[in-house]
PDB file of N, CA and C in Angstrom:
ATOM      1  N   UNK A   1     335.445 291.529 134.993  1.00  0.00           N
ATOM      2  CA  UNK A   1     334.421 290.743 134.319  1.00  0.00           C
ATOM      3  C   UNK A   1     334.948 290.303 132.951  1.00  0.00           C
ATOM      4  N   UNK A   2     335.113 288.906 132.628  1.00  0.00           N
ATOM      5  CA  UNK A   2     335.964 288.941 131.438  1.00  0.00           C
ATOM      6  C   UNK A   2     335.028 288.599 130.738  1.00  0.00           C
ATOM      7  N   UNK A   3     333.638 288.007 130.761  1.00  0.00           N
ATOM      8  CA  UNK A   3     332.458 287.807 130.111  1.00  0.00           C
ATOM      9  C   UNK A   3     332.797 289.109 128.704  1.00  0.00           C
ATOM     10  N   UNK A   4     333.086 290.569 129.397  1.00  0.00           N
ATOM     11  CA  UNK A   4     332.744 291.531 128.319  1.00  0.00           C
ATOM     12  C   UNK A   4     333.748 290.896 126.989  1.00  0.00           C
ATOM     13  N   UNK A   5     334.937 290.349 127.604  1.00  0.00           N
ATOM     14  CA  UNK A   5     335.894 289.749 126.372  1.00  0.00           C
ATOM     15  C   UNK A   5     335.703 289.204 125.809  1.00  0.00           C
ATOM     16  N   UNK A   6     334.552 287.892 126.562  1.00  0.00           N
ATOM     17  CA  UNK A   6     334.860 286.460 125.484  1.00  0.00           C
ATOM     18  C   UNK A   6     333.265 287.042 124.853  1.00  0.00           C
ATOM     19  N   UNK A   7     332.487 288.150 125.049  1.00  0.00           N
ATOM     20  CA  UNK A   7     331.205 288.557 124.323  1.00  0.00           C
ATOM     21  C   UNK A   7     332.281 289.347 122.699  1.00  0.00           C
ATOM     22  N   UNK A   8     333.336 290.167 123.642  1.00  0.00           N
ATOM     23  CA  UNK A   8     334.011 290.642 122.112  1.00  0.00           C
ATOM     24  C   UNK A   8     334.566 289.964 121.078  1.00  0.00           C
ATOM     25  N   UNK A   9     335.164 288.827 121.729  1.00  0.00           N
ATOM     26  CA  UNK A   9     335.395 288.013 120.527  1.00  0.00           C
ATOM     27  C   UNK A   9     334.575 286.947 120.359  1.00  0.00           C
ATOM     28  N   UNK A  10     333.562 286.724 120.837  1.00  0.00           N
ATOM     29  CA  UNK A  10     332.285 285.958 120.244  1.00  0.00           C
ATOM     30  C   UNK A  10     332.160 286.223 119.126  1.00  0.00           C
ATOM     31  N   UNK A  11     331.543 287.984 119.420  1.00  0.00           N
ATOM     32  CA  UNK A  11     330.412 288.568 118.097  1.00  0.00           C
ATOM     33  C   UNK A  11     331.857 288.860 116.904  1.00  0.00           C
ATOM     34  N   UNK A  12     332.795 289.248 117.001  1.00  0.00           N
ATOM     35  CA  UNK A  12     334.342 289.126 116.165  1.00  0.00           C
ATOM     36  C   UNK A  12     334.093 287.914 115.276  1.00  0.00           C
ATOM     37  N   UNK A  13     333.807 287.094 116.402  1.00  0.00           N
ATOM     38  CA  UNK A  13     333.750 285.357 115.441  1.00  0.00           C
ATOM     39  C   UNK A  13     332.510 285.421 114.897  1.00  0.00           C
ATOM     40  N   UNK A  14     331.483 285.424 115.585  1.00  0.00           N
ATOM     41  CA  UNK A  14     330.300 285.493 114.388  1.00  0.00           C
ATOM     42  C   UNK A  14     330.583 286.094 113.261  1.00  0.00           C
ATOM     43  N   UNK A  15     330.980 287.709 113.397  1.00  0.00           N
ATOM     44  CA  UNK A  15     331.017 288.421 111.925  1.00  0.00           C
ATOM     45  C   UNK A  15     331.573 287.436 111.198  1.00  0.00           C
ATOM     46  N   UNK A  16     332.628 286.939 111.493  1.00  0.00           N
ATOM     47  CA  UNK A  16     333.931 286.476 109.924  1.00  0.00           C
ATOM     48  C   UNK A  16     333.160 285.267 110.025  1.00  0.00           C
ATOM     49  N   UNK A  17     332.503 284.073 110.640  1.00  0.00           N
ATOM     50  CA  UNK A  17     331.826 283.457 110.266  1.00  0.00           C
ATOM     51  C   UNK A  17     330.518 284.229 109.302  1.00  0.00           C
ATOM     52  N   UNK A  18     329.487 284.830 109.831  1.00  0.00           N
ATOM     53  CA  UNK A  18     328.485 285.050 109.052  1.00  0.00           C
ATOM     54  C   UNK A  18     329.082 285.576 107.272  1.00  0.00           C
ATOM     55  N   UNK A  19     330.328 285.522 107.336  1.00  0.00           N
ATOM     56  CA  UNK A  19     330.286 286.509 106.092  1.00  0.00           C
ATOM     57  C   UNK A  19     329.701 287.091 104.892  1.00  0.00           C
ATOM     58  N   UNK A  20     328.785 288.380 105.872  1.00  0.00           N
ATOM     59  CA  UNK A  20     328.251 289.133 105.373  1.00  0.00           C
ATOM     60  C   UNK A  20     326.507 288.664 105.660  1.00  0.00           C
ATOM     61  N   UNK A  21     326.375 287.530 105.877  1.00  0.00           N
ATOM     62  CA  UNK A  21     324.881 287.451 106.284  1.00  0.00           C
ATOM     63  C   UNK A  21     324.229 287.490 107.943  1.00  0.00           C
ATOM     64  N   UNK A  22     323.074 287.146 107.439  1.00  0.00           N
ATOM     65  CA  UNK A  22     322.282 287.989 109.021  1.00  0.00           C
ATOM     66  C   UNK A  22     322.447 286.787 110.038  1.00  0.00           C
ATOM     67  N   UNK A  23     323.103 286.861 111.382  1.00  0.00           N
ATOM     68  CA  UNK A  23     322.973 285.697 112.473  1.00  0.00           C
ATOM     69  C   UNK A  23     321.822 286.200 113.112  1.00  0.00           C
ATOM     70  N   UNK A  24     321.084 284.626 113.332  1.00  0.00           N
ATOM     71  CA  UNK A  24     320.123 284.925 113.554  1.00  0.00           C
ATOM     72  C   UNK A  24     319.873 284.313 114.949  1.00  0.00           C
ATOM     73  N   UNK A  25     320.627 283.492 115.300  1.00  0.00           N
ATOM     74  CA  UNK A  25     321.173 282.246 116.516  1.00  0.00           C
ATOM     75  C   UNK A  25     322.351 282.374 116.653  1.00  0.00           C
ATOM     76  N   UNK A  26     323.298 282.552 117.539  1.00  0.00           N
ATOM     77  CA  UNK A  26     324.228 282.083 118.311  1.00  0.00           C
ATOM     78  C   UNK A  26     324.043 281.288 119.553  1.00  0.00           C
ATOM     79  N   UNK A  27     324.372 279.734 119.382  1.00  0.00           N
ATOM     80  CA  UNK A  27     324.684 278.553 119.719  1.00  0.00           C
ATOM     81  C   UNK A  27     326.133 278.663 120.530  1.00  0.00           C
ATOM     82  N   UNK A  28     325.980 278.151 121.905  1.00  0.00           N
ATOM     83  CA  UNK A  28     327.261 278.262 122.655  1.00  0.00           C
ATOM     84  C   UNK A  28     327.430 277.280 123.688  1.00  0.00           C
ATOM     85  N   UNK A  29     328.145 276.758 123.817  1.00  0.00           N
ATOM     86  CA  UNK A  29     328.412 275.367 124.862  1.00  0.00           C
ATOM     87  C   UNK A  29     329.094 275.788 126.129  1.00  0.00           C
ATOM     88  N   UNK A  30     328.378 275.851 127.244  1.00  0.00           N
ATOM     89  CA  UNK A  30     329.827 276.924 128.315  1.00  0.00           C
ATOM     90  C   UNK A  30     329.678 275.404 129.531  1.00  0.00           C
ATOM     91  N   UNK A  31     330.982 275.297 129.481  1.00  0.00           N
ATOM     92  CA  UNK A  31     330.789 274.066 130.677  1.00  0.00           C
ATOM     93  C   UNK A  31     330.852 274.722 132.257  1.00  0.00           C
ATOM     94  N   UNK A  32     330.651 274.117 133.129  1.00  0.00           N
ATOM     95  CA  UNK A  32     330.161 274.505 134.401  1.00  0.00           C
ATOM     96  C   UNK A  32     331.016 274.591 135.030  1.00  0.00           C
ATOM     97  N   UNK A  33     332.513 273.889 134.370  1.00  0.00           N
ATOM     98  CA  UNK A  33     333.680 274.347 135.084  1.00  0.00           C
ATOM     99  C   UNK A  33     334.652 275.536 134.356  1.00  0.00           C
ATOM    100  N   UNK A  34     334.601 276.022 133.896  1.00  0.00           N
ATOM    101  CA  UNK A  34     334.738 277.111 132.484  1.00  0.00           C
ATOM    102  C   UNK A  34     335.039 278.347 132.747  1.00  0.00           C
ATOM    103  N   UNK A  35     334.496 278.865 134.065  1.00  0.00           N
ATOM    104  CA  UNK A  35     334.777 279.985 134.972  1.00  0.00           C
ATOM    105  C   UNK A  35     334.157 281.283 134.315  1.00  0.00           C
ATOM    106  N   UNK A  36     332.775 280.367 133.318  1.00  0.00           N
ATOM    107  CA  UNK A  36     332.291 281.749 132.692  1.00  0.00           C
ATOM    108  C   UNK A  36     330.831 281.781 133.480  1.00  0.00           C
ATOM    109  N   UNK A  37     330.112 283.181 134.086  1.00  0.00           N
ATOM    110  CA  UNK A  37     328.538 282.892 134.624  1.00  0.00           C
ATOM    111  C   UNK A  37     327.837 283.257 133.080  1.00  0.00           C
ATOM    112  N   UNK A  38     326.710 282.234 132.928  1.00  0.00           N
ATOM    113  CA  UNK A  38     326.173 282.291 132.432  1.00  0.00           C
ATOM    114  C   UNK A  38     325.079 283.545 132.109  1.00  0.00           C
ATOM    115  N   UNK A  39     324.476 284.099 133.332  1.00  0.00           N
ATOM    116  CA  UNK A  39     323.918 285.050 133.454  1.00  0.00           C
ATOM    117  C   UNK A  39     324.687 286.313 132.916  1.00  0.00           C
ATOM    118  N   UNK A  40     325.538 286.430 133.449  1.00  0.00           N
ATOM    119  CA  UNK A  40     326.589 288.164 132.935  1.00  0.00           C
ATOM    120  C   UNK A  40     326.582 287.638 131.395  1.00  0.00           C
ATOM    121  N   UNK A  41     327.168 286.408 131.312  1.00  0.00           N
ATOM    122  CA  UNK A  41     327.641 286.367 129.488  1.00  0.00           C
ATOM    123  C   UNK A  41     326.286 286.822 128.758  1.00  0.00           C
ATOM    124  N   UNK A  42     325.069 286.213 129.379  1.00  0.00           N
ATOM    125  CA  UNK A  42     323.953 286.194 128.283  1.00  0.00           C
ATOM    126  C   UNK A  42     323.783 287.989 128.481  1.00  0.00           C
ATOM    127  N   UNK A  43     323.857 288.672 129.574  1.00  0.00           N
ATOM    128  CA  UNK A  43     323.424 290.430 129.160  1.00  0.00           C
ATOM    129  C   UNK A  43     324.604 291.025 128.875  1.00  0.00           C
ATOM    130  N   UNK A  44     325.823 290.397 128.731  1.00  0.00           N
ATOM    131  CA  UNK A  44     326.735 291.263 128.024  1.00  0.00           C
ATOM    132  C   UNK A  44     326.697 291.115 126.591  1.00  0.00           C
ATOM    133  N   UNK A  45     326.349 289.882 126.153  1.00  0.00           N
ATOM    134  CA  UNK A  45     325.935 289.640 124.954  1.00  0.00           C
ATOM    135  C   UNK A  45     324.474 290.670 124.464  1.00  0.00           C
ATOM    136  N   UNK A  46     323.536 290.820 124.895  1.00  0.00           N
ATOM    137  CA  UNK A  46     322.554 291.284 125.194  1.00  0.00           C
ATOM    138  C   UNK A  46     322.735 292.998 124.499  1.00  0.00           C
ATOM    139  N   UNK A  47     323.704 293.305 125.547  1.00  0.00           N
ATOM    140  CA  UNK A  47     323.922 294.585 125.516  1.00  0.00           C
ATOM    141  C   UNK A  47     324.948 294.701 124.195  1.00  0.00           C
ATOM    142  N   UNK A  48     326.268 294.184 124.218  1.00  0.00           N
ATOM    143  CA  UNK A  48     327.279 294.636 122.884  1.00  0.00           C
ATOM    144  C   UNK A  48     326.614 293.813 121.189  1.00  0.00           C
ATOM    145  N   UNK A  49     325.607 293.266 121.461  1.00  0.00           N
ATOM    146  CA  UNK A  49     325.479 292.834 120.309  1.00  0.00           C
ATOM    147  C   UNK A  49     325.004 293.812 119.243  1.00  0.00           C
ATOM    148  N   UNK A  50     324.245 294.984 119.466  1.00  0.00           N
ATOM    149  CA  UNK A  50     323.419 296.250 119.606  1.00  0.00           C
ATOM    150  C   UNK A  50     324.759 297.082 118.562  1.00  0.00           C
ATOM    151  N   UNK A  51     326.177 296.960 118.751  1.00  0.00           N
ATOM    152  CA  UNK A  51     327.178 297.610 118.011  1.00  0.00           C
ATOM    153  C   UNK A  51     327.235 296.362 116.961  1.00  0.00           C
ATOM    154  N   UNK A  52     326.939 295.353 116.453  1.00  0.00           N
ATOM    155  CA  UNK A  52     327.219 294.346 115.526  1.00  0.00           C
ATOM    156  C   UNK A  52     325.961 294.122 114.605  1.00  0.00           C
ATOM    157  N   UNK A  53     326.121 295.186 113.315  1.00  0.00           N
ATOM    158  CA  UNK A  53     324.714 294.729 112.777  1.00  0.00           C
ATOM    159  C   UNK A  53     324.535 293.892 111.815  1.00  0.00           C
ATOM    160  N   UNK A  54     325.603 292.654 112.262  1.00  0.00           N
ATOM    161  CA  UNK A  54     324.965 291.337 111.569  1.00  0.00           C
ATOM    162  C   UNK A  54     324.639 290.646 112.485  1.00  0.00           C
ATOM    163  N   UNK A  55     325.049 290.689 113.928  1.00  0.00           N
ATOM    164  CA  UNK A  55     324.199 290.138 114.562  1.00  0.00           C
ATOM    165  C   UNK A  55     323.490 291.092 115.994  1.00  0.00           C
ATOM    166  N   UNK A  56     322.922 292.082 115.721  1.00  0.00           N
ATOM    167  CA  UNK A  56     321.971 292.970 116.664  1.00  0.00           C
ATOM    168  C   UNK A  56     320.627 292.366 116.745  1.00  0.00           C
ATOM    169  N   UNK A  57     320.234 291.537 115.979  1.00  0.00           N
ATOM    170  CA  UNK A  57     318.834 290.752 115.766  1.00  0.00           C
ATOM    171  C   UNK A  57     318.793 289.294 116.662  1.00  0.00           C
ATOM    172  N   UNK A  58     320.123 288.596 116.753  1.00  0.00           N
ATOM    173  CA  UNK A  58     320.398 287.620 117.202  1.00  0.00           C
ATOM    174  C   UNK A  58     319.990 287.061 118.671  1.00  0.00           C
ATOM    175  N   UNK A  59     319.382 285.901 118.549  1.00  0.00           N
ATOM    176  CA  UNK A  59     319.270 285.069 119.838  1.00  0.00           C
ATOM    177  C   UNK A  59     320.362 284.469 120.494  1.00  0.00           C
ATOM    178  N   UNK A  60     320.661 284.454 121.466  1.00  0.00           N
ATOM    179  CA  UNK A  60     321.621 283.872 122.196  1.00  0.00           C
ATOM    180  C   UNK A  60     321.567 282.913 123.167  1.00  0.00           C
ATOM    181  N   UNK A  61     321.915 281.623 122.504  1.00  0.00           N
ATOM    182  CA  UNK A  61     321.437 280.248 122.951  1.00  0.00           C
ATOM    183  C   UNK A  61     322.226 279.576 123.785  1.00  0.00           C
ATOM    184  N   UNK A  62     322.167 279.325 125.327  1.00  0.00           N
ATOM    185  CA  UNK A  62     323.570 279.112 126.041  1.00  0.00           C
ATOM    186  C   UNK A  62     323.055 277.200 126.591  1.00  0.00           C
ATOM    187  N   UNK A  63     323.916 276.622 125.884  1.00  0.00           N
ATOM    188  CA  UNK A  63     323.688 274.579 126.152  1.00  0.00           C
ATOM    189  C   UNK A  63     324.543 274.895 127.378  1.00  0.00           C
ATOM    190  N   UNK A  64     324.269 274.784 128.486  1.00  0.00           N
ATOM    191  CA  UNK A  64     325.422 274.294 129.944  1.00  0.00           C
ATOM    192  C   UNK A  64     325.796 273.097 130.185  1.00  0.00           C
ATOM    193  N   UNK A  65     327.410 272.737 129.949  1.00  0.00           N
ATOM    194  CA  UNK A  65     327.204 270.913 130.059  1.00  0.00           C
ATOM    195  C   UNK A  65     327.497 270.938 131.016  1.00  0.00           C
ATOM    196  N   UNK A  66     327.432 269.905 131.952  1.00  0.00           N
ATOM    197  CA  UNK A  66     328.410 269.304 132.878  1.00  0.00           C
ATOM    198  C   UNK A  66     329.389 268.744 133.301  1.00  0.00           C
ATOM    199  N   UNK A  67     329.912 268.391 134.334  1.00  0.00           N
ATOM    200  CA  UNK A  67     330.971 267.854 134.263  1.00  0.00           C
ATOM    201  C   UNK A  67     331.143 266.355 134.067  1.00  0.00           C
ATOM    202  N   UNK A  68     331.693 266.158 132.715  1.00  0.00           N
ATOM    203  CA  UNK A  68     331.943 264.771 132.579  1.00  0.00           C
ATOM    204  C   UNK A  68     333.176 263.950 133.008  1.00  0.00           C
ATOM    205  N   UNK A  69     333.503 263.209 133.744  1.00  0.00           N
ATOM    206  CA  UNK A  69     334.814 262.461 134.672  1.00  0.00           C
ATOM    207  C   UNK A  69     335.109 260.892 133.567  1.00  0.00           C
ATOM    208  N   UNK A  70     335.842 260.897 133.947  1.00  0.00           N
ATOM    209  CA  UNK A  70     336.861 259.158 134.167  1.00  0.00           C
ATOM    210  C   UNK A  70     337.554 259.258 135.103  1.00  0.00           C
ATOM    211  N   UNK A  71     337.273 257.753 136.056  1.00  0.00           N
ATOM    212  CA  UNK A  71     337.786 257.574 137.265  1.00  0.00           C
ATOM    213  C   UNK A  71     339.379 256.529 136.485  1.00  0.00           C
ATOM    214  N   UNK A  72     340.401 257.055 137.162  1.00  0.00           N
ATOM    215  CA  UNK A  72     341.646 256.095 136.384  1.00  0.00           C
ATOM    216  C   UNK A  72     341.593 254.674 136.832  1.00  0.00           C
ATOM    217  N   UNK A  73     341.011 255.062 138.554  1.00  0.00           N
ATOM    218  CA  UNK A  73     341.017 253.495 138.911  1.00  0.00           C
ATOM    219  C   UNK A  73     339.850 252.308 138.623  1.00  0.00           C
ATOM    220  N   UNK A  74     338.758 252.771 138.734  1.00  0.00           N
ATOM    221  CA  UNK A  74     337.686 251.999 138.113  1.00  0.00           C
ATOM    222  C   UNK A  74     336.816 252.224 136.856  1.00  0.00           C
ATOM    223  N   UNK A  75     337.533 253.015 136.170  1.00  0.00           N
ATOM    224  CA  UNK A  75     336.855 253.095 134.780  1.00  0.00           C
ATOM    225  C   UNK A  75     335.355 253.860 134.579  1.00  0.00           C
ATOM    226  N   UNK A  76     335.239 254.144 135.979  1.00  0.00           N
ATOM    227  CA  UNK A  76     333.570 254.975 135.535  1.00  0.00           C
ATOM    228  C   UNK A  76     333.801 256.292 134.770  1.00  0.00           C
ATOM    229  N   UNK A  77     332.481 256.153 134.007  1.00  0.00           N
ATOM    230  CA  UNK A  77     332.572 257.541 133.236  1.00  0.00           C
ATOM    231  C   UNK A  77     331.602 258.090 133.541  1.00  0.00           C
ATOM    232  N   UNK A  78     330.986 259.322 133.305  1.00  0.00           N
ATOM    233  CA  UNK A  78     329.648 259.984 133.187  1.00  0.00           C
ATOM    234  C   UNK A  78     329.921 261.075 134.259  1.00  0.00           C
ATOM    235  N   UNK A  79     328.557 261.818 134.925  1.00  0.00           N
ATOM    236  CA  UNK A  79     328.724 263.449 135.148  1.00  0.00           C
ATOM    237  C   UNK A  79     328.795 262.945 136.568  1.00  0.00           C
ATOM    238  N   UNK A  80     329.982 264.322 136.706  1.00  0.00           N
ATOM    239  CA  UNK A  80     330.158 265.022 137.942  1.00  0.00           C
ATOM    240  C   UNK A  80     328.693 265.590 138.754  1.00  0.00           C
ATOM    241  N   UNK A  81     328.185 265.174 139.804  1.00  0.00           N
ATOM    242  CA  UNK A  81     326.920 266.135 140.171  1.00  0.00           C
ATOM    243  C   UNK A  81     327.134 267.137 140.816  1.00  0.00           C
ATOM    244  N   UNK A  82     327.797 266.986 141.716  1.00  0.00           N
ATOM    245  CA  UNK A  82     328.627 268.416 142.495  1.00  0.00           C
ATOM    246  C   UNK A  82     330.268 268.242 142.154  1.00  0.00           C
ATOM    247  N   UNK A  83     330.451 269.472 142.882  1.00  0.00           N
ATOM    248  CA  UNK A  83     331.853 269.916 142.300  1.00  0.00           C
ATOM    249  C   UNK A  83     332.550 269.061 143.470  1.00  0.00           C
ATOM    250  N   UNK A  84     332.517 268.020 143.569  1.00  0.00           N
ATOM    251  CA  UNK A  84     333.196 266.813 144.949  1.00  0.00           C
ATOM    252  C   UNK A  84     333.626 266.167 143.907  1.00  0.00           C
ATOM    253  N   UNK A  85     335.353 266.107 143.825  1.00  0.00           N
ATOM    254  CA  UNK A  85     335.656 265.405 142.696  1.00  0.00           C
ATOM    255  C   UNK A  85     336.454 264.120 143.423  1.00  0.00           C
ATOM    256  N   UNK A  86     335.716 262.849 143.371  1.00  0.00           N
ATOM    257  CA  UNK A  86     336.074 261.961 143.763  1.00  0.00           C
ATOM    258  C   UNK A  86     334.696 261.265 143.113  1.00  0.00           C
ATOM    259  N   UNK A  87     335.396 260.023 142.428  1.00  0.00           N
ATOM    260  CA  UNK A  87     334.591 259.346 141.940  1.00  0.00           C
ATOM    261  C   UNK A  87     333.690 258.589 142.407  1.00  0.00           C
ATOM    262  N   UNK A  88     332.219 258.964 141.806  1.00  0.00           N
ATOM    263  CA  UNK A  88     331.041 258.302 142.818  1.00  0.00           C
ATOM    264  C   UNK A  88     330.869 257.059 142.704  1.00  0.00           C
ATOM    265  N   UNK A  89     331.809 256.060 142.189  1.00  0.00           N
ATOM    266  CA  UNK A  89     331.420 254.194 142.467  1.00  0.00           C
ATOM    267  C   UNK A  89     332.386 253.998 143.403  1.00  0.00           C
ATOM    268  N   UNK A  90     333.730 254.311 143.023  1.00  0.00           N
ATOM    269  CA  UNK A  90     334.807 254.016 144.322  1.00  0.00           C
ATOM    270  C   UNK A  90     335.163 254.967 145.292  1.00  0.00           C
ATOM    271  N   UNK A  91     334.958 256.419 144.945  1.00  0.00           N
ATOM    272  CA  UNK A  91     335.014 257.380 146.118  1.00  0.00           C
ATOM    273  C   UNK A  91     337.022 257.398 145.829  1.00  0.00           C
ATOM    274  N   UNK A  92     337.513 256.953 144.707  1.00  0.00           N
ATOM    275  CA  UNK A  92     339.007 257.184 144.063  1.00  0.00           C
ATOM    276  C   UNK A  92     339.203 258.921 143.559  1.00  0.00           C
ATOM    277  N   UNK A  93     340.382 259.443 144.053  1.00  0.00           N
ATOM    278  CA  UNK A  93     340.187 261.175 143.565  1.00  0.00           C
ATOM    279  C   UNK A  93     341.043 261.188 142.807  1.00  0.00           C
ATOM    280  N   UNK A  94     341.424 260.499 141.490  1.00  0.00           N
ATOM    281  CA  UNK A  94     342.155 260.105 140.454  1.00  0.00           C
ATOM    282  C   UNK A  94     341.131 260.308 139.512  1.00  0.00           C
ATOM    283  N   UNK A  95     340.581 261.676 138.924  1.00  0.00           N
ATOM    284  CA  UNK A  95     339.515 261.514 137.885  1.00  0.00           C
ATOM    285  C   UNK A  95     340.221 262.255 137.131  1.00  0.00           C
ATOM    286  N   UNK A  96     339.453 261.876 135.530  1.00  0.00           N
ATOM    287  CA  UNK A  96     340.485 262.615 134.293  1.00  0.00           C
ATOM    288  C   UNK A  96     339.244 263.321 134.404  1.00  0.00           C
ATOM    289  N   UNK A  97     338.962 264.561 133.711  1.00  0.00           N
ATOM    290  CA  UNK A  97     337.642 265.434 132.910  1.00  0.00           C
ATOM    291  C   UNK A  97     338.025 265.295 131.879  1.00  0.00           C
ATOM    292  N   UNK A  98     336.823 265.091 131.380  1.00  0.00           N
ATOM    293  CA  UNK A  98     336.687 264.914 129.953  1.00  0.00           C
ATOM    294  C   UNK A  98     335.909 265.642 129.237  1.00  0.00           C
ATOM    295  N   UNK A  99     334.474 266.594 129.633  1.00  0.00           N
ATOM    296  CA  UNK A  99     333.416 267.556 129.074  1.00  0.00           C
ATOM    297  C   UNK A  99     333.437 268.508 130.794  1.00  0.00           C
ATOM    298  N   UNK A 100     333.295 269.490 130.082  1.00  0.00           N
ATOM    299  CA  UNK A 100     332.871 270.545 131.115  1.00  0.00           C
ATOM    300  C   UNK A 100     333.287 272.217 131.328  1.00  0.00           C
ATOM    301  N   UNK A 101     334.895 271.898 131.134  1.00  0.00           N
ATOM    302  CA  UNK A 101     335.614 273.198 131.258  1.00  0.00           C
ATOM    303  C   UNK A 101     335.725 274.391 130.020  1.00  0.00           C
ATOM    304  N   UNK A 102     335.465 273.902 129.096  1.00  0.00           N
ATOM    305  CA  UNK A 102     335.509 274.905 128.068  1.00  0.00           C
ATOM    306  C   UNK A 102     334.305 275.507 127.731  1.00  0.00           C
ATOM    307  N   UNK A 103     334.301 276.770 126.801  1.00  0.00           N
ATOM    308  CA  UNK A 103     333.233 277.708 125.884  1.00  0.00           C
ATOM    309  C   UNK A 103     333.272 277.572 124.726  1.00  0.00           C
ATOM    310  N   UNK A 104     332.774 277.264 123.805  1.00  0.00           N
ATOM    311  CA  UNK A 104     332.586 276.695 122.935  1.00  0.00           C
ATOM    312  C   UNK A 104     331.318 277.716 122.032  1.00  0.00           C
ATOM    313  N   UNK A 105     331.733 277.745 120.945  1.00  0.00           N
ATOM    314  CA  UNK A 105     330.718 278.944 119.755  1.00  0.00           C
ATOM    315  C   UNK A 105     330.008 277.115 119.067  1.00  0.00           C
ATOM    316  N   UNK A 106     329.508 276.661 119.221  1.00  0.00           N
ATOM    317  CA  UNK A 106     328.909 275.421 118.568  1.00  0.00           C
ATOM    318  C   UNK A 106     327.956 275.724 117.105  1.00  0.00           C
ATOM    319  N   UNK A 107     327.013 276.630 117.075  1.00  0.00           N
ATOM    320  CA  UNK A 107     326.497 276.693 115.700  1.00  0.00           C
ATOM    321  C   UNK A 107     325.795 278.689 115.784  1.00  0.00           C
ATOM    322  N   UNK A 108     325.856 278.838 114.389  1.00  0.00           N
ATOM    323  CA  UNK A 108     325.448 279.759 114.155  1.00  0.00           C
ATOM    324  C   UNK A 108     324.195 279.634 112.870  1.00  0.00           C
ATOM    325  N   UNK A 109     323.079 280.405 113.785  1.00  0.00           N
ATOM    326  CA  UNK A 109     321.650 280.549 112.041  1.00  0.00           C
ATOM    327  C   UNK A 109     321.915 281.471 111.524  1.00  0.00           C
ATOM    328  N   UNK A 110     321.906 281.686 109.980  1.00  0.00           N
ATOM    329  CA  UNK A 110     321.963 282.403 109.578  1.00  0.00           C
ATOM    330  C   UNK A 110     321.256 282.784 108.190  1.00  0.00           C
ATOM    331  N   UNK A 111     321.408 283.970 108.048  1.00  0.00           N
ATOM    332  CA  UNK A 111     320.207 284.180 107.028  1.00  0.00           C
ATOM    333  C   UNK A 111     320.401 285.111 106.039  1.00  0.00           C
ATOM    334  N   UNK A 112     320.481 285.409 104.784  1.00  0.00           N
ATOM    335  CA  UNK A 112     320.748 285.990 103.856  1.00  0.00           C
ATOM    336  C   UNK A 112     320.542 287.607 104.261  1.00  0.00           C
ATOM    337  N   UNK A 113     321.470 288.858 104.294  1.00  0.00           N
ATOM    338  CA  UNK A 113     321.328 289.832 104.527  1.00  0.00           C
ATOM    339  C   UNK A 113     320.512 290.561 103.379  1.00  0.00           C
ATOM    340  N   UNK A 114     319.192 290.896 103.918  1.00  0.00           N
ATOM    341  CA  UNK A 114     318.341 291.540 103.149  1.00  0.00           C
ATOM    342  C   UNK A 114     318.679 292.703 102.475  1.00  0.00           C
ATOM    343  N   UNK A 115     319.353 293.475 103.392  1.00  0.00           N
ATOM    344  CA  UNK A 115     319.895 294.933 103.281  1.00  0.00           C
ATOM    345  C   UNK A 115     320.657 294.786 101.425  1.00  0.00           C
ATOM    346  N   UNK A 116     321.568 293.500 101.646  1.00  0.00           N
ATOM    347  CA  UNK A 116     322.851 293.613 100.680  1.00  0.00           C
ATOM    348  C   UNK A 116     321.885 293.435  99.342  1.00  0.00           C
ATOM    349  N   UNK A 117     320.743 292.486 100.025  1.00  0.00           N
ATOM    350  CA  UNK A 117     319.909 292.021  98.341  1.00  0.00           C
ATOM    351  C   UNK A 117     319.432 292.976  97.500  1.00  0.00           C
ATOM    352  N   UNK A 118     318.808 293.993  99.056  1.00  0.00           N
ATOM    353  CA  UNK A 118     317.729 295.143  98.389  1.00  0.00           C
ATOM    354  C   UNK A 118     318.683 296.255  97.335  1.00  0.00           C
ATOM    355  N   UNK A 119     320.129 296.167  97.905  1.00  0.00           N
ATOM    356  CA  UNK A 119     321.306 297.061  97.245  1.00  0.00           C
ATOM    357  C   UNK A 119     321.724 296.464  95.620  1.00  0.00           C
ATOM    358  N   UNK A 120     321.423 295.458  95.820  1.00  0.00           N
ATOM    359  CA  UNK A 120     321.811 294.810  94.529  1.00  0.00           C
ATOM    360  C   UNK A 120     321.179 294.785  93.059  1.00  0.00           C
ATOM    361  N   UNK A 121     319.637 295.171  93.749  1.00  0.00           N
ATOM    362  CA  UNK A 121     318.606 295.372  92.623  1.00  0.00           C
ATOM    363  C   UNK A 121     318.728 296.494  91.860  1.00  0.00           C
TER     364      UNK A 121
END
């Protein structure tokens, strides 16, 4: 299950992003060709976030894109609907991808760590 990996270096990346404040959202782009399930990622996230207490509070927001094509021979662009990769105006199996295959950390909320403020007073 490599979900548990790309959850370890998710929340890795959140920390050194949040630096030092509270995530409150993690934002993630997983394309449909990406070879990640959505389901395992969201409860492995679920579960290891619980050791990360800048982000143990955090929502975990999963955008699924699709597969976006260019046909070389007729220039169509736009989504793949099934995984039949042959382009749906000419039925040509010369397609580039262009959106779909990668995971992607896209945005993080975040919010001033209360803890550090209340220490400061």
């Amino acid at each position: 299950m490599h979900e548990l990996s790309i959850t370890e270096s998710l929340l890795e990346l959140c920390e050194e992003y949040a630096q030092g404040k509270v995530v409150e959202e993690v934002h993630v782009k997983i394309g449909r060709l990406s070879g990640v399930e959505p389901p395992l990622l969201q409860r492995s996230f679920e579960t290891f976030k619980e050791n990360s207490p800048l982000c143990k509070n955090a929502k975990f927001i999963m955008h699924i894109q699709e597969v976006v094509v260019e046909c070389q021979k007729c220039h169509f662009s736009g989504v793949l609907e099934n995984n039949v990769f042959w382009c749906p105006k000419c039925e040509d199996k010369d397609l580039k991808i262009i959106d779909g295959e990668e995971l992607y950390l896209m945005q993080l909320v975040l919010k001033e760590n209360e803890d550090l403020e209340n220490n400061d007073k």
